[in-house]
Protein backbone atom coordinates (compact mmCIF):
# COMPACT_ATOMS: atom_id res chain seq x y z
CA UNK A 1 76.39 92.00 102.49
CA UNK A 2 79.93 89.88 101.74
CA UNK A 3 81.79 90.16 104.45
CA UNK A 4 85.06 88.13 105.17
CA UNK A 5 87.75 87.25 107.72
CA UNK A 6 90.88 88.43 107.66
CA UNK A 7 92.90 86.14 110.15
CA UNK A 8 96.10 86.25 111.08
CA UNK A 9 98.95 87.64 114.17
CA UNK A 10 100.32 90.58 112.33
CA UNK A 11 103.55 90.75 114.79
CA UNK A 12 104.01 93.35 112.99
CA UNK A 13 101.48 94.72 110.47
CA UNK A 14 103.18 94.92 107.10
CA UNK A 15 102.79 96.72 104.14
CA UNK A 16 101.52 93.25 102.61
CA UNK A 17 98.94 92.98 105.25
CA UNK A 18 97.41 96.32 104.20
CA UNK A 19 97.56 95.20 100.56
CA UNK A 20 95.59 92.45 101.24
CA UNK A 21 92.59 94.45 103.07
CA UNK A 22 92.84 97.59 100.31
CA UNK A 23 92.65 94.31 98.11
CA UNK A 24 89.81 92.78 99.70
CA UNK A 25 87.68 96.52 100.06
CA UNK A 26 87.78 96.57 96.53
CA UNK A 27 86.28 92.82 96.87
CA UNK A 28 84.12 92.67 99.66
CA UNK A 29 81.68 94.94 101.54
CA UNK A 30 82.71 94.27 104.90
CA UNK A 31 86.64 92.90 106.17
CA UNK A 32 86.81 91.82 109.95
CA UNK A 33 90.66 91.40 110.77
CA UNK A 34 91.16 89.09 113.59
CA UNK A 35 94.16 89.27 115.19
CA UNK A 36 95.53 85.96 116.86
CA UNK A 37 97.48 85.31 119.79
CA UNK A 38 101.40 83.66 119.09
CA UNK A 39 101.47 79.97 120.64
CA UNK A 40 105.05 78.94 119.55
CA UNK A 41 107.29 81.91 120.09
CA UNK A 42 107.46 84.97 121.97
CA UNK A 43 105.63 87.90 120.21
CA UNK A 44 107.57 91.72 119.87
CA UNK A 45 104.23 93.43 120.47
CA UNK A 46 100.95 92.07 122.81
CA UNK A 47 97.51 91.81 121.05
CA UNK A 48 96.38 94.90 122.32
CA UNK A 49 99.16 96.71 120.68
CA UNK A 50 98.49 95.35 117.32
CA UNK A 51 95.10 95.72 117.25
CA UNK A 52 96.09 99.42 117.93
CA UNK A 53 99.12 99.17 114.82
CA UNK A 54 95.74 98.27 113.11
CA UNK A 55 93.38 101.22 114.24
CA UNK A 56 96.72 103.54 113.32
CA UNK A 57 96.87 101.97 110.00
CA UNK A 58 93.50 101.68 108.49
CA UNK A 59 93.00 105.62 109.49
CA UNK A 60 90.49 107.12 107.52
CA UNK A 61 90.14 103.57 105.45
CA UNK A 62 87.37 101.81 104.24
CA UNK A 63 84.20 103.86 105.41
CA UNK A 64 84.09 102.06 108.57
CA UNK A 65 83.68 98.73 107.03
CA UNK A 66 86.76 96.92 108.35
CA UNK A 67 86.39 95.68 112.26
CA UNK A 68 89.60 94.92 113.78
CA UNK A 69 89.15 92.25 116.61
CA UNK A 70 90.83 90.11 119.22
CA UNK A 71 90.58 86.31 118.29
CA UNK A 72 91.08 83.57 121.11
CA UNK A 73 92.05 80.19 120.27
CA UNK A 74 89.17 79.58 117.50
CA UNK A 75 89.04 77.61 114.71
CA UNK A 76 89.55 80.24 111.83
CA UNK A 77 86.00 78.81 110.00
CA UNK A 78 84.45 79.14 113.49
CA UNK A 79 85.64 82.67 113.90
CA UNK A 80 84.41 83.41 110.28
CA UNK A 81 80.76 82.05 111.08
CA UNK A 82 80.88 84.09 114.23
CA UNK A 83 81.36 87.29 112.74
CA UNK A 84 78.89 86.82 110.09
CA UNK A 85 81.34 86.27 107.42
CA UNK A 86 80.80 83.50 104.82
CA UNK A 87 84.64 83.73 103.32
CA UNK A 88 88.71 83.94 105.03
CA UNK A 89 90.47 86.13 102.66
CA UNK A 90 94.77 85.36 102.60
CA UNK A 91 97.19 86.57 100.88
CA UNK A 92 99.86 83.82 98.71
CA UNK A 93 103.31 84.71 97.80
CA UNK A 94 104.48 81.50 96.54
CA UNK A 95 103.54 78.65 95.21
CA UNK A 96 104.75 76.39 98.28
CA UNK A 97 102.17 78.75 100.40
CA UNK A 98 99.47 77.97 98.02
CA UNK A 99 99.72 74.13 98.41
CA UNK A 100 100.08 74.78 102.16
CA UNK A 101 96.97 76.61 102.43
CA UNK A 102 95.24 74.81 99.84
CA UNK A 103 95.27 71.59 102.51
CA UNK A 104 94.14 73.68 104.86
CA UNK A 105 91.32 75.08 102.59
CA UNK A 106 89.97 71.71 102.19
CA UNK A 107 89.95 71.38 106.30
CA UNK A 108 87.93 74.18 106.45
CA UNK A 109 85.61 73.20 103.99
CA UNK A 110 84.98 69.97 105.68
CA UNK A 111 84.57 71.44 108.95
CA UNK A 112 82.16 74.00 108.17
CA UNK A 113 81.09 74.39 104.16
CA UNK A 114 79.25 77.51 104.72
CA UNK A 115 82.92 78.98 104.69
CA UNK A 116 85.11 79.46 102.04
CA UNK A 117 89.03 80.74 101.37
CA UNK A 118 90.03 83.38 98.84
CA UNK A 119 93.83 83.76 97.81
CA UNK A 120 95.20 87.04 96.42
CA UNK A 121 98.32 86.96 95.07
CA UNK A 122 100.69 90.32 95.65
CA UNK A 123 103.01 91.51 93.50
CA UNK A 124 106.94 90.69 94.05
CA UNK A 125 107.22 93.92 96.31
CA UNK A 126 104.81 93.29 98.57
CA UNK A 127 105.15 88.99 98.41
CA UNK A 128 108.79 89.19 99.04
CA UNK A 129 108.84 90.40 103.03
CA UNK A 130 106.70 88.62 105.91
CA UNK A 131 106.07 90.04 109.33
CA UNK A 132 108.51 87.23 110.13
CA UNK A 133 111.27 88.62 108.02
CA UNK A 134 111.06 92.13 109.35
CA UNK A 135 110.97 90.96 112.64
CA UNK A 136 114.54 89.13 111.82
CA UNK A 137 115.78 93.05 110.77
CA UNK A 138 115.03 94.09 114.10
CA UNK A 139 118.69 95.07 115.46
CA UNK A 140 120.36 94.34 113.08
CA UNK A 141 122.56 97.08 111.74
CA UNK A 142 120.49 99.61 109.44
CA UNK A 143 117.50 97.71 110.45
CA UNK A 144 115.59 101.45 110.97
CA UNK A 145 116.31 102.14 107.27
CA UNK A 146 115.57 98.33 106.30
CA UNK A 147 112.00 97.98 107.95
CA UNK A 148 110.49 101.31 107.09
CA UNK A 149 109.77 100.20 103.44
CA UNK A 150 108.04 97.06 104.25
CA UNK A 151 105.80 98.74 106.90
CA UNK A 152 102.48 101.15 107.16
CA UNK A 153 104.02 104.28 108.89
CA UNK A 154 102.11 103.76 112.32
CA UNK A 155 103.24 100.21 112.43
CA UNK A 156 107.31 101.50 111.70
CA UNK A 157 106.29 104.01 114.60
CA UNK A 158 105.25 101.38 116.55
CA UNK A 159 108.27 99.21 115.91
CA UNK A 160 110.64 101.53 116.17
CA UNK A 161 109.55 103.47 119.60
CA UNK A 162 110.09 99.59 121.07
CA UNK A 163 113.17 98.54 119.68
CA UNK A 164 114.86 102.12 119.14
CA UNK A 165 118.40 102.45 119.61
CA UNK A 166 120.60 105.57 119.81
CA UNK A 167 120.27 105.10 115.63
CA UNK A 168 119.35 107.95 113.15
CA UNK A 169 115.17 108.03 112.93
CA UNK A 170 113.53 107.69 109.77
CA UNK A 171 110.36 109.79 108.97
CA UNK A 172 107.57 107.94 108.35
CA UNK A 173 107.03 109.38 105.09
CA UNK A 174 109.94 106.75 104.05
CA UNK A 175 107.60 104.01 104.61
CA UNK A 176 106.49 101.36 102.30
CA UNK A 177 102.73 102.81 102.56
CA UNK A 178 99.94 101.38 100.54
CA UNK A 179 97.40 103.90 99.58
CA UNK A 180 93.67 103.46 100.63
CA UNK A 181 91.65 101.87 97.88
């Protein structure tokens, strides 16, 4: 069985972040998602509540073969080996990213060469947002309307039930969903 890690803090869960495990399903026969504590910066939601963003999202995915999980401090290799998973799947959406994580590739194949990085490459819809970018739409005007198509609709749920303001909802059948694989 090829499973692989999926590693990453998801503050919030994109549309990009499903692509990536619909992606790797189609790939792989198991994904384990690990979702990270933020060290340098105060995160909108706690782990708990992304791990749930996850459960909401992935719904009826995958036939029970992706785990979502808590992840300490770890070494992202480490946490790989640990969950029985001989690959870290990422997704790239530029070329600066790629040289970034190809570095960090090479650190993880000298700390443990058992494990080894895929990259998948998104298309321009999905490579052009970041968790980090929709978090910067958060209260700004229109932000409601702006998020929903970059997120899964339980994540927009999520997102907007914690940052709501006396704004206009949008259903969730507005949001940037990707369709199980």
């Amino acid at each position: 069985m090829r499973s692989v890690l999926v590693h990453g803090t998801f503050d919030p869960v994109t549309s990009g972040h499903m692509w990536l495990v619909s992606t790797g399903l189609q790939l792989f026969d198991r994904i384990v998602v690990a979702v990270a504590p933020i060290m340098n910066r105060e995160p909108m939601f706690t782990v708990d509540e992304r791990i749930k963003m996850w459960h909401d999202s992935l719904h009826g995915w995958g036939d029970g073969r992706v785990e979502v999980i808590a992840a300490g401090d770890e070494f992202e290799g480490q946490l790989a080996k640990e969950h029985g998973c001989g690959f870290v799947l990422a997704g790239v959406r530029s070329m600066a990213e790629y040289m970034e994580r190809s570095v960090w590739q090479r650190v993880v194949r000298d700390l443990d060469s058992a494990v080894q990085s895929v990259y998948l490459f998104p298309d321009e819809r999905i490579a052009a947002i970041s968790a980090s970018k929709v978090r910067a739409l958060v209260g700004t005007d229109g932000w409601v309307e702006n998020v929903s198509r970059y997120l899964q609709p339980a994540a927009y749920e999520a997102l907007y039930w914690k940052f709501r303001r006396p704004e206009r909802a949008i259903s969730s059948s507005s949001c940037g969903e990707v369709s199980s694989p």
